[in-house]
N, C-alpha and C. Protein backbone atom coordinates (compact mmCIF):
# COMPACT_ATOMS: atom_id res chain seq x y z
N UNK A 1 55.68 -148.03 -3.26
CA UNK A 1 54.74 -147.37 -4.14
C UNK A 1 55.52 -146.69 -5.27
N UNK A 2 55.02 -147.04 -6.37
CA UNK A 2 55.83 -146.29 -7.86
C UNK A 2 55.60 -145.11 -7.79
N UNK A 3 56.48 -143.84 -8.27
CA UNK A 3 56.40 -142.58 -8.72
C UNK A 3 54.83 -142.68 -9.82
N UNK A 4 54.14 -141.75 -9.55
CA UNK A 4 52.94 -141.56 -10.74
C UNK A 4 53.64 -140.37 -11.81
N UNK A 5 53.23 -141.24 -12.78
CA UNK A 5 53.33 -140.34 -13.92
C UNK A 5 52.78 -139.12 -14.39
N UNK A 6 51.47 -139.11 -13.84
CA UNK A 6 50.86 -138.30 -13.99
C UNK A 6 49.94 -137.85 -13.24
N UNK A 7 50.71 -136.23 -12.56
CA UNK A 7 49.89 -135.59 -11.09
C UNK A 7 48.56 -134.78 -11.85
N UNK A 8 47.77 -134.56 -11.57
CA UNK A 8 46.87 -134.00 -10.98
C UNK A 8 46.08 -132.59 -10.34
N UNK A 9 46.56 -131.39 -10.98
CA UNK A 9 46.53 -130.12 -10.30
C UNK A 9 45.64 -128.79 -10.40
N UNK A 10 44.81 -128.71 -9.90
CA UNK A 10 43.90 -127.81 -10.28
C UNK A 10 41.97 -128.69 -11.51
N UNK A 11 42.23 -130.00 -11.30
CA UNK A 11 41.54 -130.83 -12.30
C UNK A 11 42.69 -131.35 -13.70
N UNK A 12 43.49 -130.79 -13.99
CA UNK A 12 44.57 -130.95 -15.30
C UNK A 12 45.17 -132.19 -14.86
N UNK A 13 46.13 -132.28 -15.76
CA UNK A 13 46.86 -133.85 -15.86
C UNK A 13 48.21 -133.08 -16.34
N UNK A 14 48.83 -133.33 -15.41
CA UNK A 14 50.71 -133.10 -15.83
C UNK A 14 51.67 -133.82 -15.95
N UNK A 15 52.51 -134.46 -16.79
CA UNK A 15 53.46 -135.09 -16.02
C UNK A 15 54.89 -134.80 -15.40
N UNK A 16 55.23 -135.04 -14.78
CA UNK A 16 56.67 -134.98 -13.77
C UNK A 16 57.22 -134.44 -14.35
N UNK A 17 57.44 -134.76 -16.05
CA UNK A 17 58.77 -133.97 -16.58
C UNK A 17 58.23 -132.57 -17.23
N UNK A 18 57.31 -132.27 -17.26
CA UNK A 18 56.00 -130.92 -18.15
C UNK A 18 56.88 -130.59 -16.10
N UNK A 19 56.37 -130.55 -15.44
CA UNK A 19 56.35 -129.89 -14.20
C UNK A 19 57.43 -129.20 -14.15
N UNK A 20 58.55 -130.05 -13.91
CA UNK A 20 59.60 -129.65 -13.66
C UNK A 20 60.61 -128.62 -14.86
N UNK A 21 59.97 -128.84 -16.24
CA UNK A 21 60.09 -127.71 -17.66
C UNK A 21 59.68 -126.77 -17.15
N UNK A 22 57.98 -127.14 -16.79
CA UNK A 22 57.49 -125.13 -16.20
C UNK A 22 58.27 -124.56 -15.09
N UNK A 23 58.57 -125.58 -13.82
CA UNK A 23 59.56 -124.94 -12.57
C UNK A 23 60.83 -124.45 -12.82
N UNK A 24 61.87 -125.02 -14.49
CA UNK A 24 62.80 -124.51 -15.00
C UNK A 24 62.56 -122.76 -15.20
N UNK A 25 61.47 -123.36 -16.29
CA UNK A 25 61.13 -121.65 -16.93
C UNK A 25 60.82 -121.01 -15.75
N UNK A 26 59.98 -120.87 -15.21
CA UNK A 26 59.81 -119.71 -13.83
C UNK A 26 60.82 -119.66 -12.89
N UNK A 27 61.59 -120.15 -12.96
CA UNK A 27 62.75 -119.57 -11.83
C UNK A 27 63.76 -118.77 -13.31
N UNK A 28 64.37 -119.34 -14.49
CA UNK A 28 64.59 -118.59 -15.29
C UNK A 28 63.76 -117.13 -15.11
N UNK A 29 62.56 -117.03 -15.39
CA UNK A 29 62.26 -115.59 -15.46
C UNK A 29 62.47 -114.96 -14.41
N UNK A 30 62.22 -115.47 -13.09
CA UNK A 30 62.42 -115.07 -12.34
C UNK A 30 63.91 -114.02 -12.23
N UNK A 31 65.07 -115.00 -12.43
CA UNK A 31 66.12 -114.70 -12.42
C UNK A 31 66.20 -113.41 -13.57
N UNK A 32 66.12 -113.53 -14.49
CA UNK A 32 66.05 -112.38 -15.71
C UNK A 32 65.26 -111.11 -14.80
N UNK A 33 64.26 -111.39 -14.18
CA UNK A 33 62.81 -110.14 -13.83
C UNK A 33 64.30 -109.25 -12.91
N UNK A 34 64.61 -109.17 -12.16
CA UNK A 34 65.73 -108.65 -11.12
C UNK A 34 66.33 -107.46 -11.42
N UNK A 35 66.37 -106.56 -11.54
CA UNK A 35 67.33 -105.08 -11.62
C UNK A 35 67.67 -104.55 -10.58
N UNK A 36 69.13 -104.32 -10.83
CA UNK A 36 69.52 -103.24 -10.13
C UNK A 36 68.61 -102.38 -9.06
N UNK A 37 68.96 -102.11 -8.22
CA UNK A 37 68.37 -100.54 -7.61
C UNK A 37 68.91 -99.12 -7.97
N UNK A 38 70.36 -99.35 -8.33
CA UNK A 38 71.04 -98.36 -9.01
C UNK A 38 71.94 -98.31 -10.24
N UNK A 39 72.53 -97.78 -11.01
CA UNK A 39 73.59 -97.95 -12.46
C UNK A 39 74.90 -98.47 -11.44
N UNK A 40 75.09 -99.42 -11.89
CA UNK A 40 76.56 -100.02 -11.43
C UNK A 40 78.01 -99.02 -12.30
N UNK A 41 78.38 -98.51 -11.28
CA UNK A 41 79.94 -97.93 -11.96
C UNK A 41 81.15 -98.72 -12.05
N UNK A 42 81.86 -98.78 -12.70
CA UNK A 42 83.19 -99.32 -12.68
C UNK A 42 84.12 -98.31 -11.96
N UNK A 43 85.07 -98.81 -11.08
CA UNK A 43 85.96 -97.92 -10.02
C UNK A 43 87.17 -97.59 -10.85
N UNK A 44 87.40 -96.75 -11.16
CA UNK A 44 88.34 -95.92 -12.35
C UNK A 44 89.42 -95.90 -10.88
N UNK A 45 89.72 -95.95 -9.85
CA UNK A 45 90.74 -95.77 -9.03
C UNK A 45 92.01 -96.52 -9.77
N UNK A 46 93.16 -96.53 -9.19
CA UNK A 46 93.94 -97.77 -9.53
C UNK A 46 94.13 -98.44 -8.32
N UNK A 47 94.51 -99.90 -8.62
CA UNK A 47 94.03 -101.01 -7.71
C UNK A 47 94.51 -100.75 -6.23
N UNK A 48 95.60 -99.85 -5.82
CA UNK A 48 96.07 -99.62 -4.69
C UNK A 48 95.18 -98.90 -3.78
N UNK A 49 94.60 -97.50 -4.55
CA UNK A 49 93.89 -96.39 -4.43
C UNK A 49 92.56 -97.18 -3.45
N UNK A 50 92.17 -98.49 -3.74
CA UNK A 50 90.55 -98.50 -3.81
C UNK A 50 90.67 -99.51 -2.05
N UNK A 51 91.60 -99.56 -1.74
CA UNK A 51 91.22 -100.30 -0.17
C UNK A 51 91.75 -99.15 1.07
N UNK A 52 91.61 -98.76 2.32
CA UNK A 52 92.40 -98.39 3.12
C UNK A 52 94.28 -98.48 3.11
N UNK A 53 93.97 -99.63 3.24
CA UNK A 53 95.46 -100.69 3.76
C UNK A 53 96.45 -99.47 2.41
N UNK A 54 96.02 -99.78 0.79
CA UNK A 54 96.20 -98.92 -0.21
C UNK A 54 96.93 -97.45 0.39
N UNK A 55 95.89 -96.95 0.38
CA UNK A 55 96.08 -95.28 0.59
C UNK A 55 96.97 -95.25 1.81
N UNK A 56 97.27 -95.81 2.84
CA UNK A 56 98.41 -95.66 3.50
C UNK A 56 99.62 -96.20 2.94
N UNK A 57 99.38 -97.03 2.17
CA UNK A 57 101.43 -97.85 1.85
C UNK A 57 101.67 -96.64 0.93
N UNK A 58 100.69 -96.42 -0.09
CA UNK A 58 101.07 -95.33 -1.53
C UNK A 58 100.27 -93.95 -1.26
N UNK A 59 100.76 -93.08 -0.59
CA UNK A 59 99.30 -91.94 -0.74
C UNK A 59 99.93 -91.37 -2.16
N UNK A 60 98.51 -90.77 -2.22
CA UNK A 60 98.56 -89.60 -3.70
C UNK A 60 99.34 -88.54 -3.60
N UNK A 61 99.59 -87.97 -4.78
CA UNK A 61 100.29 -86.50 -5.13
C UNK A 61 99.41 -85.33 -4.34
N UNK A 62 98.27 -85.38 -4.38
CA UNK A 62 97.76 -84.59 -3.98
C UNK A 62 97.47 -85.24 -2.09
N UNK A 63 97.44 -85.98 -1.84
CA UNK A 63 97.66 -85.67 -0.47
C UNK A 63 98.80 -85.36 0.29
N UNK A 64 100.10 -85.35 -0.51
CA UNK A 64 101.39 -85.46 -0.22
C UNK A 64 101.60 -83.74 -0.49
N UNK A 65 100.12 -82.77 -1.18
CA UNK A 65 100.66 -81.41 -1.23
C UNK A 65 100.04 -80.95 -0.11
N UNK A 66 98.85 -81.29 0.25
CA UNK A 66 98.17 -80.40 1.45
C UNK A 66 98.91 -81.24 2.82
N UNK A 67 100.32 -82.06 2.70
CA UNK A 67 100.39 -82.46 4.04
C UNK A 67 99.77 -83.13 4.85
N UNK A 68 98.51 -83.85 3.91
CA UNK A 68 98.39 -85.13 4.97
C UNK A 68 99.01 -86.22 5.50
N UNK A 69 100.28 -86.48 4.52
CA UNK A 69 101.10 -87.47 4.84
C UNK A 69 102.17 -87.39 4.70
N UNK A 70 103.08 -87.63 5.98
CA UNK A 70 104.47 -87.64 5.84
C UNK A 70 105.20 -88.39 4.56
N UNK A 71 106.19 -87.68 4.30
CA UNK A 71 106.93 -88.18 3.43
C UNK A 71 108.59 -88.74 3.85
């Protein structure tokens, strides 16, 4: 059986490629509609600072004054 050219939907006449233009555009908006839940920050740390593993190989100046970490 051949692909039909032209479906049928609601009484209208569409064809395959009109369908799949409108299914483009609505997932486009879709994608655009989406925000945040909160303001995204950028992590001003430096790159060592921002994991665990980090803060133990290099601690800070200031944890090295109140004695959290041996020196």
């Amino acid at each position: 059986m051949a692909k039909p050219d032209i479906i049928l939907i609601g009484g209208h006449a569409y064809s395959w490629q009109e369908i799949c233009e409108l299914r483009r555009q609505q997932r486009l908006r879709a994608l655009v509609a989406h925000f945040a839940l909160f303001e995204l920050k950028d992590d001003c740390r430096p790159e060592v600072e921002r994991t665990e593993a980090g803060h133990y190989r290099e601690p800070t100046f200031f944890g090295l004054m109140a004695g959290d970490v041996d020196a």
